[in-house]
PDB file of N, CA and C in Angstrom:
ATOM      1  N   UNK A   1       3.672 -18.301  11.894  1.00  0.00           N
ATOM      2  CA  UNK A   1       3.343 -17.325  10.865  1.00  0.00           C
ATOM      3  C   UNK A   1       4.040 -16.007  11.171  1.00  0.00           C
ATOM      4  N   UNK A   2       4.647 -15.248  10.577  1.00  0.00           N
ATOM      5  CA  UNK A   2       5.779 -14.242  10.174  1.00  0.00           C
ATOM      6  C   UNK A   2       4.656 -12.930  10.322  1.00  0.00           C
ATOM      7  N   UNK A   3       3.199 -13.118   9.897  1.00  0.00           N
ATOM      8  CA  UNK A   3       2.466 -11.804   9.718  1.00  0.00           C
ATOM      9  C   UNK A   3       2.992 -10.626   8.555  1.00  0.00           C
ATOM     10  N   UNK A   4       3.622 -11.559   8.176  1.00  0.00           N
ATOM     11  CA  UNK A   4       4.159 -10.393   6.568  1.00  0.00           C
ATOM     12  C   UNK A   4       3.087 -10.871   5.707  1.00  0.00           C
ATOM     13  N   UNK A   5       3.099  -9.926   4.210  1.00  0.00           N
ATOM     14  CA  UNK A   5       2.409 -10.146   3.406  1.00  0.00           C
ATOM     15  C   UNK A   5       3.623 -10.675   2.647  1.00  0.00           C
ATOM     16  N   UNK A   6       2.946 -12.016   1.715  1.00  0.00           N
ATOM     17  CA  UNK A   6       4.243 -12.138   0.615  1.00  0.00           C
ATOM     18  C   UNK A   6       4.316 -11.321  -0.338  1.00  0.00           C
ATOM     19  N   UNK A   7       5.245 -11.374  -0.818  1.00  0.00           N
ATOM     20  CA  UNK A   7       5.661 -10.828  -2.179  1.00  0.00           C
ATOM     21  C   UNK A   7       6.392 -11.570  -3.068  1.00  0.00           C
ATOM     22  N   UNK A   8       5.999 -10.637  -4.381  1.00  0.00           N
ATOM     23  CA  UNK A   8       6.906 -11.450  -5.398  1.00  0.00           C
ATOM     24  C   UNK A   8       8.134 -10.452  -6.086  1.00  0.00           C
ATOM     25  N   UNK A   9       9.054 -10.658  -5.770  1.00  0.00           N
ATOM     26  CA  UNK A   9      10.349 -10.074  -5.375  1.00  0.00           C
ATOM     27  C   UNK A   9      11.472  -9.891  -7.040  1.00  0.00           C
ATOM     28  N   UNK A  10      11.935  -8.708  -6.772  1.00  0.00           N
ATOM     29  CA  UNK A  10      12.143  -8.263  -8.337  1.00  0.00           C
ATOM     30  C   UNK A  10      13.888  -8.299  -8.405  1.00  0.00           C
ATOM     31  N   UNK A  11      14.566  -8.030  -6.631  1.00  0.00           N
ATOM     32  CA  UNK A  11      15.286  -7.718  -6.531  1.00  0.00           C
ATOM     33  C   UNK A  11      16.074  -7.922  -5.495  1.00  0.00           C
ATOM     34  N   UNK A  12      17.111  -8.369  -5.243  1.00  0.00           N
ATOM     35  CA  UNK A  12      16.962  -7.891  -3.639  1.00  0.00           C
ATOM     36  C   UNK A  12      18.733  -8.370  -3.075  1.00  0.00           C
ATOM     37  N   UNK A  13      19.428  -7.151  -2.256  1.00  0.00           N
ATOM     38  CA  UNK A  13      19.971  -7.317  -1.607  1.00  0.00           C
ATOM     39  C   UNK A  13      20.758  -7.819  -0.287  1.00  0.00           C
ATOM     40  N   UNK A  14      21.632  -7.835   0.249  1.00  0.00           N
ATOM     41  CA  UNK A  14      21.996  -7.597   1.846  1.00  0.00           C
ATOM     42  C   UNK A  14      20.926  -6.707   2.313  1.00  0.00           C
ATOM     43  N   UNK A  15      20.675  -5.477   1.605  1.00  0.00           N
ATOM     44  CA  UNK A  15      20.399  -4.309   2.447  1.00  0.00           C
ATOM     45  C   UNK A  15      19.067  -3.569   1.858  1.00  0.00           C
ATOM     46  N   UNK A  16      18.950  -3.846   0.576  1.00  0.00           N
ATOM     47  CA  UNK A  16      17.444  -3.644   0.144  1.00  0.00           C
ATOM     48  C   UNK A  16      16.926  -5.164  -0.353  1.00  0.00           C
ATOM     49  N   UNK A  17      15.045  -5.071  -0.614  1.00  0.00           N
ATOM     50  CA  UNK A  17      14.349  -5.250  -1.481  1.00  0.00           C
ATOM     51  C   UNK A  17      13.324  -4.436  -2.385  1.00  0.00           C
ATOM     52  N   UNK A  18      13.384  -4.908  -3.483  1.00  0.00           N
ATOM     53  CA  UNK A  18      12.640  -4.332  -4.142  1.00  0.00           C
ATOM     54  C   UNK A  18      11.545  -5.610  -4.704  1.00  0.00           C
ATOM     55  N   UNK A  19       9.909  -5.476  -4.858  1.00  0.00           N
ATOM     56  CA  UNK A  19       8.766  -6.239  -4.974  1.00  0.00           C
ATOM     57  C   UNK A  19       8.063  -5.401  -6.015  1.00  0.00           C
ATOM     58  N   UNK A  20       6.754  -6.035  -6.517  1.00  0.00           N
ATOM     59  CA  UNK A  20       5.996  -6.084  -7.050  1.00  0.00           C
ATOM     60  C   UNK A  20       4.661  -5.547  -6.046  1.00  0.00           C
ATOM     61  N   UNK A  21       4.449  -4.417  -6.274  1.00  0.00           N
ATOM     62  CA  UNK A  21       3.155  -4.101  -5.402  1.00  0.00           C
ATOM     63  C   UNK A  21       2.244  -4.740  -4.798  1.00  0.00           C
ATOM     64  N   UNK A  22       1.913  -5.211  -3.989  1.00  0.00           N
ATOM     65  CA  UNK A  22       1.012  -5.930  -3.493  1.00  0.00           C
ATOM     66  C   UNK A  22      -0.409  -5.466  -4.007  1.00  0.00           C
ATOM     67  N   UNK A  23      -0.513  -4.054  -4.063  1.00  0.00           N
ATOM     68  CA  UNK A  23      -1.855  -3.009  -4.531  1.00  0.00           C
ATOM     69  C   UNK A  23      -1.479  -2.041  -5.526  1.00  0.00           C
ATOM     70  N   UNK A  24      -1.322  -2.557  -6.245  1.00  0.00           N
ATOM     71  CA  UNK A  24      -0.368  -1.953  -8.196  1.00  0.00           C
ATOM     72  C   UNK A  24      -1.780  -1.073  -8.041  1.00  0.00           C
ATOM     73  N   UNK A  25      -1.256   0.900  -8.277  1.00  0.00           N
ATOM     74  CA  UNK A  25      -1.421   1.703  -8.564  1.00  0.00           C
ATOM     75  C   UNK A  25      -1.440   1.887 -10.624  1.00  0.00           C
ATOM     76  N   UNK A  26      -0.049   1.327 -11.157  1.00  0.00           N
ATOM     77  CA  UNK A  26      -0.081   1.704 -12.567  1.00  0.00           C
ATOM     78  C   UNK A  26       0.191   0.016 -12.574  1.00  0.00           C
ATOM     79  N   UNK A  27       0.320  -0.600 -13.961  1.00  0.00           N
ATOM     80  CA  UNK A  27       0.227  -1.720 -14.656  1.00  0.00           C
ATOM     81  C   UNK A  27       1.573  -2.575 -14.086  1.00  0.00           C
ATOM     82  N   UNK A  28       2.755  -1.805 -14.176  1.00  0.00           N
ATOM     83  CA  UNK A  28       4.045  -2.000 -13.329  1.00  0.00           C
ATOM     84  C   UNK A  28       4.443  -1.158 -12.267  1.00  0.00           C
ATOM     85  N   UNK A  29       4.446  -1.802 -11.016  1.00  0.00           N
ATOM     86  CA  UNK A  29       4.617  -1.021  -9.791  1.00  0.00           C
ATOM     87  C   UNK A  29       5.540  -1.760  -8.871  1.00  0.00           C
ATOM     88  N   UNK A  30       6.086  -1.805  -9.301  1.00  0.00           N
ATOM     89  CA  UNK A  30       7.715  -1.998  -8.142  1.00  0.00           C
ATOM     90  C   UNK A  30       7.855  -1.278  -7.224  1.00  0.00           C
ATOM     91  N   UNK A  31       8.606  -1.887  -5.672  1.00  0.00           N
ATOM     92  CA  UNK A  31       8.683  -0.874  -4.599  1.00  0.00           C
ATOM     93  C   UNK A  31       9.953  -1.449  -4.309  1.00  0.00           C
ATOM     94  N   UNK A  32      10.434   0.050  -3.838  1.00  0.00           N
ATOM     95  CA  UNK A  32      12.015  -0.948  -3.539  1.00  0.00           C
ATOM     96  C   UNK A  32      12.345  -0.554  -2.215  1.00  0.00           C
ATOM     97  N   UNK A  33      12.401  -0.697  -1.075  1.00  0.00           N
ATOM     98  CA  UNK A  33      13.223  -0.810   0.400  1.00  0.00           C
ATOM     99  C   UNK A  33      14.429  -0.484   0.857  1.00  0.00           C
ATOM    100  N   UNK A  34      14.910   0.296   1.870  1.00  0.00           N
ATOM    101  CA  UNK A  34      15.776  -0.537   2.338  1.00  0.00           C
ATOM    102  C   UNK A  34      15.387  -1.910   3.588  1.00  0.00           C
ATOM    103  N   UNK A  35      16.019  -2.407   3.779  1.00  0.00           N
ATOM    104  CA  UNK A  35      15.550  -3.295   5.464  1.00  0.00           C
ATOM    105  C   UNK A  35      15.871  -2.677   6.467  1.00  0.00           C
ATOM    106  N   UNK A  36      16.762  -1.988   6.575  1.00  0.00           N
ATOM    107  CA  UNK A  36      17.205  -0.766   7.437  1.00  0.00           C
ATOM    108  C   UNK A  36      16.484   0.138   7.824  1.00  0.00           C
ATOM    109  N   UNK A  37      15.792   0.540   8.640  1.00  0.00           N
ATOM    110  CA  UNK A  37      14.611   1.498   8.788  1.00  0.00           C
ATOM    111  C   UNK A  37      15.165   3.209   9.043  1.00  0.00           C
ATOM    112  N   UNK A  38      14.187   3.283   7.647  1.00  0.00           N
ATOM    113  CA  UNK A  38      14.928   4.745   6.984  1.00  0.00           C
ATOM    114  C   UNK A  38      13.848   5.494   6.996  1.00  0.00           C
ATOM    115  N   UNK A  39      13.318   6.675   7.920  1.00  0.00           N
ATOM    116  CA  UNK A  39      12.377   7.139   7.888  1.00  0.00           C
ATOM    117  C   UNK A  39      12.096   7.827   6.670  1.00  0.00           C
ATOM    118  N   UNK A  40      12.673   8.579   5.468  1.00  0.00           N
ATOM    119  CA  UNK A  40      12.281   9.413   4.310  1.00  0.00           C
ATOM    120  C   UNK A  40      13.640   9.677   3.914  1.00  0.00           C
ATOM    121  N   UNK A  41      13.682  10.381   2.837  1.00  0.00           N
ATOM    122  CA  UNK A  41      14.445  10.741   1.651  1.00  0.00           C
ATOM    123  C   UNK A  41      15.397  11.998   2.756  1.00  0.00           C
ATOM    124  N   UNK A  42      14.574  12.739   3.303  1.00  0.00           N
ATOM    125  CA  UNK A  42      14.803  13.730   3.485  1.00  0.00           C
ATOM    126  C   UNK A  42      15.117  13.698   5.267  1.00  0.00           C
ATOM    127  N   UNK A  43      14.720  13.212   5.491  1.00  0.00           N
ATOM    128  CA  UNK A  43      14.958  12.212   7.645  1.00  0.00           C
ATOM    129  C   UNK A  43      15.904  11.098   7.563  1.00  0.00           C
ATOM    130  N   UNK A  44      17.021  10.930   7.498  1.00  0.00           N
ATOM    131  CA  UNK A  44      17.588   9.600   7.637  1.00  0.00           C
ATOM    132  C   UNK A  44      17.380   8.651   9.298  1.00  0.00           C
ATOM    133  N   UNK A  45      16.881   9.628   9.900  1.00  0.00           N
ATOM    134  CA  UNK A  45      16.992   8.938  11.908  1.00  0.00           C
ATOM    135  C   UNK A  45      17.962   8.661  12.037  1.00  0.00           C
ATOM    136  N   UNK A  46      18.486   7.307  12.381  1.00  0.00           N
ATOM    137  CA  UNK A  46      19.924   6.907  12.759  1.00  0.00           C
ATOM    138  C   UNK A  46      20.726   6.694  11.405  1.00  0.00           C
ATOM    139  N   UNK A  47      20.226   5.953  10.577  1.00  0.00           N
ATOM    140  CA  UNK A  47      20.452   5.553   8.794  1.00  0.00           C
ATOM    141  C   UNK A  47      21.825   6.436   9.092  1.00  0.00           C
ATOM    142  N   UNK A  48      22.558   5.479   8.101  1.00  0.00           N
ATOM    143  CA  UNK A  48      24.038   6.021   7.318  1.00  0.00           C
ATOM    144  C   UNK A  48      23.670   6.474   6.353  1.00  0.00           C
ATOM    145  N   UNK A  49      23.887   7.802   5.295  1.00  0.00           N
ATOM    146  CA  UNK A  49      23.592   7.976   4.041  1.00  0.00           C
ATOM    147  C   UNK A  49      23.993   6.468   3.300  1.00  0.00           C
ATOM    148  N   UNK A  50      24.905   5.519   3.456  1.00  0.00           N
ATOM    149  CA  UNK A  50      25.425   4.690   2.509  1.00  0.00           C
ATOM    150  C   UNK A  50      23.691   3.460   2.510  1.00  0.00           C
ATOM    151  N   UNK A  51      22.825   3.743   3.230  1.00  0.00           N
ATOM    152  CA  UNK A  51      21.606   2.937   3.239  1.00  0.00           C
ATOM    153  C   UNK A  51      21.091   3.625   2.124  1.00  0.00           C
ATOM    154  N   UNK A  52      20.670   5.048   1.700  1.00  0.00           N
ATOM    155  CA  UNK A  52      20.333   5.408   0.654  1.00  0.00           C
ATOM    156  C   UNK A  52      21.186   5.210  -0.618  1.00  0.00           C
ATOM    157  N   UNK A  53      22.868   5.300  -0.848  1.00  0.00           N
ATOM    158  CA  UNK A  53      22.406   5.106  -1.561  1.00  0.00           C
ATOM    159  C   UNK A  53      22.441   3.821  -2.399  1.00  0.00           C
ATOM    160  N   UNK A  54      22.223   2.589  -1.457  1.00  0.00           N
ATOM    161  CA  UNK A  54      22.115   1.168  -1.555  1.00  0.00           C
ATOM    162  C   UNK A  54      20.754   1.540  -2.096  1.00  0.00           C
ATOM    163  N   UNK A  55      19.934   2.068  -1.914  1.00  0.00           N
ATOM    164  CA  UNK A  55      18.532   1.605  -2.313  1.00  0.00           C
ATOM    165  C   UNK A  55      18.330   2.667  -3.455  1.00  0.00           C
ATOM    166  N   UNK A  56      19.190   3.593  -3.395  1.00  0.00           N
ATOM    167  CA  UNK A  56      19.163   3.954  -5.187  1.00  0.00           C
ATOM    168  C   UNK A  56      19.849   3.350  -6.053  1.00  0.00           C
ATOM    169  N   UNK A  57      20.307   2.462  -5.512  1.00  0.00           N
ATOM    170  CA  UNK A  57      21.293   1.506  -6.541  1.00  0.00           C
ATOM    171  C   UNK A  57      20.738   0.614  -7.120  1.00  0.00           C
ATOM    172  N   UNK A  58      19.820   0.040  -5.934  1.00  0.00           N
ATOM    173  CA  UNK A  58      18.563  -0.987  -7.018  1.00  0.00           C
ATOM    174  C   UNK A  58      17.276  -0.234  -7.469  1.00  0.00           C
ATOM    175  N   UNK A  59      17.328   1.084  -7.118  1.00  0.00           N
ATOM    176  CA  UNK A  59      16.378   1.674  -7.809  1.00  0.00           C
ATOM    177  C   UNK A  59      16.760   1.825  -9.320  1.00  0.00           C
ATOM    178  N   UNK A  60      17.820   2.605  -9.539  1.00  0.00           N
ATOM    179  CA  UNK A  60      18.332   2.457 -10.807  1.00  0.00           C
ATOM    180  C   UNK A  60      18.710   1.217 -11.645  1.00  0.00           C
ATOM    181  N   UNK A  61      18.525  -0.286 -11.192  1.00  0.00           N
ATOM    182  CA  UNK A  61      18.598  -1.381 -11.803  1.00  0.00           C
ATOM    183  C   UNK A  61      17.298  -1.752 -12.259  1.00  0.00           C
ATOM    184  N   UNK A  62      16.005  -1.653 -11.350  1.00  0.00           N
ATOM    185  CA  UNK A  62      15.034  -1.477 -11.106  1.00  0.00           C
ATOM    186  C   UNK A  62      14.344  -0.688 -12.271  1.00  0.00           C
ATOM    187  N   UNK A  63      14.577   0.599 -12.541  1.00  0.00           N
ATOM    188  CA  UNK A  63      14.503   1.410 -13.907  1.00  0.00           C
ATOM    189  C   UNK A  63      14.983   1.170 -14.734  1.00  0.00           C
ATOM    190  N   UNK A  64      16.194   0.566 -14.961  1.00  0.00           N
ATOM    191  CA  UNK A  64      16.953   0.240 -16.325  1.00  0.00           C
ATOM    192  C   UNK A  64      15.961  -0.786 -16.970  1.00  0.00           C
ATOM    193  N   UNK A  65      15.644  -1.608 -15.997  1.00  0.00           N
ATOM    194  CA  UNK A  65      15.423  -2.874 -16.418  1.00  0.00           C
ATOM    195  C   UNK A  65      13.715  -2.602 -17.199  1.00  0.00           C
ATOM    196  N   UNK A  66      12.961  -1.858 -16.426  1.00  0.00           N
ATOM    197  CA  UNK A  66      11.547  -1.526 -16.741  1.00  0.00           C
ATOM    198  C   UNK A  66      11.418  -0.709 -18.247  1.00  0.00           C
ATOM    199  N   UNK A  67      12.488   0.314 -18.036  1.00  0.00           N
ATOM    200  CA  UNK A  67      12.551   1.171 -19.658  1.00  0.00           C
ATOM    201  C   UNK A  67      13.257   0.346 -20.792  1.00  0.00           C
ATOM    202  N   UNK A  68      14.043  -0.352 -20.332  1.00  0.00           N
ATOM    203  CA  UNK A  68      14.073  -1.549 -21.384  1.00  0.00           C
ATOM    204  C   UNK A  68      13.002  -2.165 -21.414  1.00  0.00           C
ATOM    205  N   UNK A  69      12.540  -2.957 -20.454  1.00  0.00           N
ATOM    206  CA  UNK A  69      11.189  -3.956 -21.341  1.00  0.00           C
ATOM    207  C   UNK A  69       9.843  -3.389 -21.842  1.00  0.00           C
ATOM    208  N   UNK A  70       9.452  -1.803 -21.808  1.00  0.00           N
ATOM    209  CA  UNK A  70       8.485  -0.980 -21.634  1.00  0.00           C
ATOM    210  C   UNK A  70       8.489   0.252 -22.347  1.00  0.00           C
ATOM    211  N   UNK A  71      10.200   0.521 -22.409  1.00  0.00           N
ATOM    212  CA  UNK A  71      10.363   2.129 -23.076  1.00  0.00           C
ATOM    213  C   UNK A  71      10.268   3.646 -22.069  1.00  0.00           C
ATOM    214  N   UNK A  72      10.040   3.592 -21.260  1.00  0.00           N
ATOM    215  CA  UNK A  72       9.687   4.163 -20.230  1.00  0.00           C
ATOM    216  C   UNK A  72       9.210   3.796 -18.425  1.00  0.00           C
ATOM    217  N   UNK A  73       9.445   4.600 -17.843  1.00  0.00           N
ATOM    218  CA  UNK A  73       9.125   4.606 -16.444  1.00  0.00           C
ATOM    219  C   UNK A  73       9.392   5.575 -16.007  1.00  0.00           C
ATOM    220  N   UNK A  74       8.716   5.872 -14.923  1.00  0.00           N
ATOM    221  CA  UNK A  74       8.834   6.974 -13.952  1.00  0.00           C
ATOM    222  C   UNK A  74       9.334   6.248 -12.064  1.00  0.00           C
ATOM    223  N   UNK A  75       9.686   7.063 -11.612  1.00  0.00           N
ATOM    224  CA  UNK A  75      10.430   6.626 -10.261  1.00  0.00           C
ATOM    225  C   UNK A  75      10.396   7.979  -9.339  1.00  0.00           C
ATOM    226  N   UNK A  76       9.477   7.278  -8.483  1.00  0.00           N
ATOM    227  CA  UNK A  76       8.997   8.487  -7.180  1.00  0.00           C
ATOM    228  C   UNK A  76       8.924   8.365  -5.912  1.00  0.00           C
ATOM    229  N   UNK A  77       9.411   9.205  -5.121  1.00  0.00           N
ATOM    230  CA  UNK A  77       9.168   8.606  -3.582  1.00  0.00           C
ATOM    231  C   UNK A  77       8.358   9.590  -3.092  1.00  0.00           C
ATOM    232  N   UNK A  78       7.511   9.622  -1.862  1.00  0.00           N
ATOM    233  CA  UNK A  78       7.037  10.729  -0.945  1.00  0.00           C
ATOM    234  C   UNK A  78       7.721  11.416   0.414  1.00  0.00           C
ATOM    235  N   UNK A  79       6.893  12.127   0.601  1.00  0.00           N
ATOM    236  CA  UNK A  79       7.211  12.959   1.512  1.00  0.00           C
ATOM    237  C   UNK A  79       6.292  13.407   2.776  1.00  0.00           C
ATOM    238  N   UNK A  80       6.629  13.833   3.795  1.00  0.00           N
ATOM    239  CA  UNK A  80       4.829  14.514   4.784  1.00  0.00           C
ATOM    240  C   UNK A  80       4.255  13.961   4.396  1.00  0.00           C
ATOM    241  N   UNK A  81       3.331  14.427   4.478  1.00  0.00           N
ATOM    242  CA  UNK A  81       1.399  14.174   4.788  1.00  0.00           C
ATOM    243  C   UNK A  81       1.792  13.387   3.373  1.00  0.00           C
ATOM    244  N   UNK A  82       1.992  13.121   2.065  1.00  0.00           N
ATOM    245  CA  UNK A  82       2.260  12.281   1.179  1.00  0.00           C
ATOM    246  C   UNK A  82       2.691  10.591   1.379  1.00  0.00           C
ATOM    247  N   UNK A  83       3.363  10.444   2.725  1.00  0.00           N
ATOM    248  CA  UNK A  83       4.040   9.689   2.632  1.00  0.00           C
ATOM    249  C   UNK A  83       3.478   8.612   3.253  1.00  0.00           C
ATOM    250  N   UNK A  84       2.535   7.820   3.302  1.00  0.00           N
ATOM    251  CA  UNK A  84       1.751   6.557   3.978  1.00  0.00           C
ATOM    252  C   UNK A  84       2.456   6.175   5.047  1.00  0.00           C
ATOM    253  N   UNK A  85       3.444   5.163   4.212  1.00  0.00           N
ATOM    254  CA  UNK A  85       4.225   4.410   5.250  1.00  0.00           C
ATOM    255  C   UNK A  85       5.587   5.192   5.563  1.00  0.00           C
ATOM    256  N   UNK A  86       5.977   5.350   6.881  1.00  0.00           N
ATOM    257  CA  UNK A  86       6.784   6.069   7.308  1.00  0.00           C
ATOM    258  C   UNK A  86       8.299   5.654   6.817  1.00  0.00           C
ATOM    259  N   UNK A  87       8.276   4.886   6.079  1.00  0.00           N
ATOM    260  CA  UNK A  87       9.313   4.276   6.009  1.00  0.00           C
ATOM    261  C   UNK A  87      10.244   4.435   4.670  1.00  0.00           C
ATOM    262  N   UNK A  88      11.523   5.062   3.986  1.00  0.00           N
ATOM    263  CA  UNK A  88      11.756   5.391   2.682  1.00  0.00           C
ATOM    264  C   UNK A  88      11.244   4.268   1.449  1.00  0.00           C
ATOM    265  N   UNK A  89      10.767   4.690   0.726  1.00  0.00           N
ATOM    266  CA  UNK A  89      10.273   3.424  -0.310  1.00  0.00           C
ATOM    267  C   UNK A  89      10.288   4.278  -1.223  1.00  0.00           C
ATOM    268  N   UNK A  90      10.878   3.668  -2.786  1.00  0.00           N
ATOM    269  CA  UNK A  90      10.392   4.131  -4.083  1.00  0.00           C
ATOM    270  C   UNK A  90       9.689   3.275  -5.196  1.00  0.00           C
ATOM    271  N   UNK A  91       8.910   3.909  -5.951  1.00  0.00           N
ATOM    272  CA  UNK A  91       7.707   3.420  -6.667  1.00  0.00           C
ATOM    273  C   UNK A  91       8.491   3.608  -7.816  1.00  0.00           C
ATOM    274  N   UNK A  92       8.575   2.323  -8.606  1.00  0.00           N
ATOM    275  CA  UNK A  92       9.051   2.388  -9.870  1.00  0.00           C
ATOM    276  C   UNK A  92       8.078   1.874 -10.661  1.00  0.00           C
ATOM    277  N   UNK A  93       7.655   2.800 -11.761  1.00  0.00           N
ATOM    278  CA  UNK A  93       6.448   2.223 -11.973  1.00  0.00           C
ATOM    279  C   UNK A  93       6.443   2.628 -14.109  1.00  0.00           C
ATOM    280  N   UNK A  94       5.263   2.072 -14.848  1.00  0.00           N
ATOM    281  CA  UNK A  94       5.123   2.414 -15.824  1.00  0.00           C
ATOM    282  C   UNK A  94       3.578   1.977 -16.107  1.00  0.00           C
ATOM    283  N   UNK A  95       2.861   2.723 -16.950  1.00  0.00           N
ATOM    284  CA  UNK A  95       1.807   2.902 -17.612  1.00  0.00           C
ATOM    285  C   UNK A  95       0.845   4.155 -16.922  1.00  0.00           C
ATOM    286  N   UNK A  96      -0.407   4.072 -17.003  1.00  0.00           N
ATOM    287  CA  UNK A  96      -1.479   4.756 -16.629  1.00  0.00           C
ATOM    288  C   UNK A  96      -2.268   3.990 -15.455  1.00  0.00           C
ATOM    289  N   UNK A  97      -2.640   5.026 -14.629  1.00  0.00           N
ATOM    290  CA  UNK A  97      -3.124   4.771 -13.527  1.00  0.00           C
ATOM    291  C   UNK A  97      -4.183   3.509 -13.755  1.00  0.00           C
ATOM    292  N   UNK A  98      -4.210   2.823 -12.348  1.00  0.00           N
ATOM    293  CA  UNK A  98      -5.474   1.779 -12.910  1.00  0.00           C
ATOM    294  C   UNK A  98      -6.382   1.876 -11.957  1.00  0.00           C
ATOM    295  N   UNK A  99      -6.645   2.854 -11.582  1.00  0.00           N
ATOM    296  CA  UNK A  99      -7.872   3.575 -10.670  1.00  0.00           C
ATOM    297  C   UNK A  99      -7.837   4.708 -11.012  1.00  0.00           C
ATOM    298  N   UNK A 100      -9.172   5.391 -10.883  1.00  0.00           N
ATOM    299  CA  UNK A 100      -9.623   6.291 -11.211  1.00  0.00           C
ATOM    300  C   UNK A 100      -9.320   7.759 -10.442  1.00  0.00           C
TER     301      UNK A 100
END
């Protein structure tokens, strides 16, 4: 056993994936990766910029694809005390929250 959680996978590169939330915040919640361990947007650690912008590349496929089937989306990453997992991830997402 691997100890990963599965996923069901939207996207995915050499160098990113992008999934289906395991714990969907809005109705569509995509997360997209790199595999490369990229501490934040704003920290690369060792990271080549060319890891970012691999994973804005399927971010923006990622969005195309959602505002086509939906009309809209929004696409966000965190930061500090914001940022859960230490690791760069963006939330591509559409509708209204589904918690309160």
């Amino acid at each position: 056993m691997s100890g990963r959680t599965p996923v069901e996978v939207v996207a995915e590169t050499g160098t990113v994936l992008a999934f289906h939330h395991t714990r969907p915040f809005w109705p569509v919640h995509v997360v997209v990766v790199p595999k490369q361990h990229v501490p934040s947007l704003v920290e690369l650690g060792g990271a080549d910029i060319s890891a970012v912008h691999d994973v804005l590349s399927v971010v923006r496929q990622v969005a195309r694809q959602v505002t086509a089937e939906h009309g809209a989306c929004r696409v966000l990453t965190n930061l500090g005390d914001y940022q859960d997992s230490k690791h760069l991830h963006f939330h591509v997402s559409h509708g209204e929250p589904l918690h309160g």
